[in-house]
Structures are given as structure tokens and as C-alpha cells.
C-alpha atoms as a PDB file:
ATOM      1  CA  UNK A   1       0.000   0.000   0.000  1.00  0.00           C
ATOM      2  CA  UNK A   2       1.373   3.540  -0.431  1.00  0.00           C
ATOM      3  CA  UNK A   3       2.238   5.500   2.041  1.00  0.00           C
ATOM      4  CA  UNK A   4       0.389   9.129   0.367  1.00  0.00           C
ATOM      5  CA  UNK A   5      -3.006   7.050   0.669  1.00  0.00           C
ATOM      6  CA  UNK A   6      -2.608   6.150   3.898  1.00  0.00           C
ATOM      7  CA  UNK A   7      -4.259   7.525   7.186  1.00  0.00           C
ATOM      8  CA  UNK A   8      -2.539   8.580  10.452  1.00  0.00           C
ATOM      9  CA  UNK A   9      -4.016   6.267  13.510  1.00  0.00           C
ATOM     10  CA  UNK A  10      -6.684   7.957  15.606  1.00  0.00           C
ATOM     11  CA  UNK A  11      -5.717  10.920  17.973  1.00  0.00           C
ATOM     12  CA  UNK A  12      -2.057  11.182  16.026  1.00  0.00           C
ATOM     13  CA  UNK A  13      -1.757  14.711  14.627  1.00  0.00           C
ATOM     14  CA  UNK A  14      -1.518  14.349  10.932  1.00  0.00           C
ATOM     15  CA  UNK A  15      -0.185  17.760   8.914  1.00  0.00           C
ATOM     16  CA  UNK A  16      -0.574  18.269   4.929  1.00  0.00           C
ATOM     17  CA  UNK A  17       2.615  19.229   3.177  1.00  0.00           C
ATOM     18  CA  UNK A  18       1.638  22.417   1.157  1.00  0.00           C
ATOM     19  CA  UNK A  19       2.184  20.322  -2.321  1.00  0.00           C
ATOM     20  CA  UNK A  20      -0.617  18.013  -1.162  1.00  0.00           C
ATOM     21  CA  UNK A  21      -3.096  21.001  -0.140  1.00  0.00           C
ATOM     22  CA  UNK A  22      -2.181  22.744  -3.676  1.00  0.00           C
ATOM     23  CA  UNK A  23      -2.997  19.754  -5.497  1.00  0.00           C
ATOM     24  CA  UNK A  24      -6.329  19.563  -3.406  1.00  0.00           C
ATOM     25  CA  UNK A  25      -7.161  23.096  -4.794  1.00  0.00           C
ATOM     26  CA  UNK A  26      -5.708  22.255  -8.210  1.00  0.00           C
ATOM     27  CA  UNK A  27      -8.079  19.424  -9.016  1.00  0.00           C
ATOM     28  CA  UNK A  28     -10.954  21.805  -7.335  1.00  0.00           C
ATOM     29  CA  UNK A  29     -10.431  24.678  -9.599  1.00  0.00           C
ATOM     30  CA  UNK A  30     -13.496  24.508 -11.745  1.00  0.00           C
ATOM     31  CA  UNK A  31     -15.731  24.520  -9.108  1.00  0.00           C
ATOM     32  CA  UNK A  32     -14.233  26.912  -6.863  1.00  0.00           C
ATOM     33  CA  UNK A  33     -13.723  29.197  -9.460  1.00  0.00           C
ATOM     34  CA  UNK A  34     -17.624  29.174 -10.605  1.00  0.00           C
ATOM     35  CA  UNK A  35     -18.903  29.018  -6.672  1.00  0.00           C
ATOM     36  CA  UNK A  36     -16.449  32.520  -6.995  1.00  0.00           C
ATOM     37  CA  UNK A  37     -18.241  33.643 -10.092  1.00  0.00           C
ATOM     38  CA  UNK A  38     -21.751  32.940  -8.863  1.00  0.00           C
ATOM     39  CA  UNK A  39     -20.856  35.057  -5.434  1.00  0.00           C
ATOM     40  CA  UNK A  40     -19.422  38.111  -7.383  1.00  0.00           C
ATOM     41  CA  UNK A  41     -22.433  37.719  -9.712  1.00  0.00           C
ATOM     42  CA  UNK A  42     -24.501  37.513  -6.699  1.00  0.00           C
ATOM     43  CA  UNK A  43     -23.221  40.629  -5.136  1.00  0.00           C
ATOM     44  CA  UNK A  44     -22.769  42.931  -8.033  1.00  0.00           C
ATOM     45  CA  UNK A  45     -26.999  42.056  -8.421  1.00  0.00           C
ATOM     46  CA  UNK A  46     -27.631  43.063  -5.084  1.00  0.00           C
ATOM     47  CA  UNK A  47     -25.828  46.295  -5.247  1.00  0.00           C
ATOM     48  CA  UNK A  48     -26.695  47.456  -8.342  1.00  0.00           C
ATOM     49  CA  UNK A  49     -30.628  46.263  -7.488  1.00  0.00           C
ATOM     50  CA  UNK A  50     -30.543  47.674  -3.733  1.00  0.00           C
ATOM     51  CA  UNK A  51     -29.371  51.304  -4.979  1.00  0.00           C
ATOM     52  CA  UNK A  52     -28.015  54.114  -2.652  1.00  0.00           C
ATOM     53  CA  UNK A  53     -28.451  53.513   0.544  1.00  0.00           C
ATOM     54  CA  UNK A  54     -28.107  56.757   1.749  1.00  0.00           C
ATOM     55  CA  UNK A  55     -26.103  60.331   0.907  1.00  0.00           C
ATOM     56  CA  UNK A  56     -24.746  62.755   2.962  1.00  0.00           C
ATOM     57  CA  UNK A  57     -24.103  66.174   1.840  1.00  0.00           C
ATOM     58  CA  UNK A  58     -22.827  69.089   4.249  1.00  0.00           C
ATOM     59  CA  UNK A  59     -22.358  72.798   3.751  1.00  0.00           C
ATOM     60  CA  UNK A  60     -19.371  75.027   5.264  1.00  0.00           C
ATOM     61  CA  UNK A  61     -20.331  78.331   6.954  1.00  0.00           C
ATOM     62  CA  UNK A  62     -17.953  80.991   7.862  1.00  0.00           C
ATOM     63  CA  UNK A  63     -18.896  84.044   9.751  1.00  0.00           C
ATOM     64  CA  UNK A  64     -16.611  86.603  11.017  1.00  0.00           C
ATOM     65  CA  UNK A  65     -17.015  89.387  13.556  1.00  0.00           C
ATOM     66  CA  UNK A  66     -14.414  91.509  12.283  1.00  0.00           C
ATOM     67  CA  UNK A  67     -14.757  95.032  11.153  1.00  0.00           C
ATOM     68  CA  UNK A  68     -14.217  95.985   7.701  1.00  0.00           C
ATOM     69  CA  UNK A  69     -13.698  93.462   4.284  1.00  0.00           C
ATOM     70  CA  UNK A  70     -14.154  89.578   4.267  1.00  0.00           C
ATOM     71  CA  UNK A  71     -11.076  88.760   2.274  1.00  0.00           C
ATOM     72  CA  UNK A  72      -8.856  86.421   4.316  1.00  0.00           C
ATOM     73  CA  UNK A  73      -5.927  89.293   4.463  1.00  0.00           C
ATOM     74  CA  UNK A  74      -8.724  92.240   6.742  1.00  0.00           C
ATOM     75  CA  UNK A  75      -9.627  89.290   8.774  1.00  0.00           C
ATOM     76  CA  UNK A  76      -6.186  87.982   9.703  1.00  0.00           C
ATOM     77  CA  UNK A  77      -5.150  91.902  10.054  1.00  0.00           C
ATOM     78  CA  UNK A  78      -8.714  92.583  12.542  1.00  0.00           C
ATOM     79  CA  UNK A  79      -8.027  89.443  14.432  1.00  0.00           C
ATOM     80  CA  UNK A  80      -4.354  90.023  14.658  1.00  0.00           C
ATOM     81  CA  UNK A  81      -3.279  86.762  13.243  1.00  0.00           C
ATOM     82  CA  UNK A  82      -5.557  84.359  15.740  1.00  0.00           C
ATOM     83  CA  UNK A  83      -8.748  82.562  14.743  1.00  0.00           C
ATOM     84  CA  UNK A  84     -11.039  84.794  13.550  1.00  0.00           C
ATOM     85  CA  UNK A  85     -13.886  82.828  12.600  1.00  0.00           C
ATOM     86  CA  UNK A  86     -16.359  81.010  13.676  1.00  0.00           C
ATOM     87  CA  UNK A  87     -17.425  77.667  11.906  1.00  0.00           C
ATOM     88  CA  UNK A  88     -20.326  75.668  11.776  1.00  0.00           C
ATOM     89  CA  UNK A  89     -20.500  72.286   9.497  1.00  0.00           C
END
């Protein structure tokens, strides 16, 4: 009998080299390769048929209390160079 077809006795750990395992998933490619296809299929359905979930959208508001023009130069000159603004998102 050869010794690649035989089994380890009961309760004896029993490791596969990485040839064996490769040749496992060799001989298994045609069906592991369709069960991948059928998943991707599968999910690329759902998402395109499920649609957006949701959508955020957000809008920046500045305000300053400084005297004068609202170009970024006045306001650092009013505030003398610390924050100047308040912000609300």
C-alpha cells in the first residue's frame, strides 16, 4: 500500500505538506472558481438592485465678527493673526 493514501491512527496529529493542499485546490479549480463567479455575480446584483443607501451632503459656513472686508488678508489683520472665525458644518 502507499504511504500518500494512507491515514494517520486515531488521535495522532496528521499535517498536509503544502504540495498536497495545492494539489487539493488544483483538481478543485473549476468549481471553486464558478462558486467565486456565482458570489461576485450575486453581489454585483444586489448592489446594483438595492441602490443608494443613503447620501450625505454638508455645507461650510464661515462668519466673522471683524470690522471691515471679508477677504482672508482684513480678517487675519482685525483678528491680529488668531482665529477669527467662527465655523459651523
Amino acid at each position: 500500500m502507499s504511504e500518500q493514501n494512507t491515514l494517520p491512527p486515531p488521535g495522532e496529529p496528521h499535517e498536509l505538506p503544502i504540495g498536497q493542499i495545492l494539489a487539493i485546490l488544483w483538481r478543485g479549480r473549476w468549481i471553486i472558481s464558478v462558486s467565486v463567479l456565482i458570489a461576485v455575480g450575486l453581489g454585483l446584483g444586489f448592489v446594483i438592485r438595492r441602490g443608494t443607501i443613503w447620501r450625505a451632503t454638508s455645507r461650510l459656513q464661515v462668519e466673522s465678527t471683524a470690522p471691515g472686508g471679508t477677504t482672508v488678508e482684513s480678517l487675519l489683520l482685525a483678528a491680529g493673526g488668531k482665529n477669527y472665525v467662527n465655523t459651523q458644518a
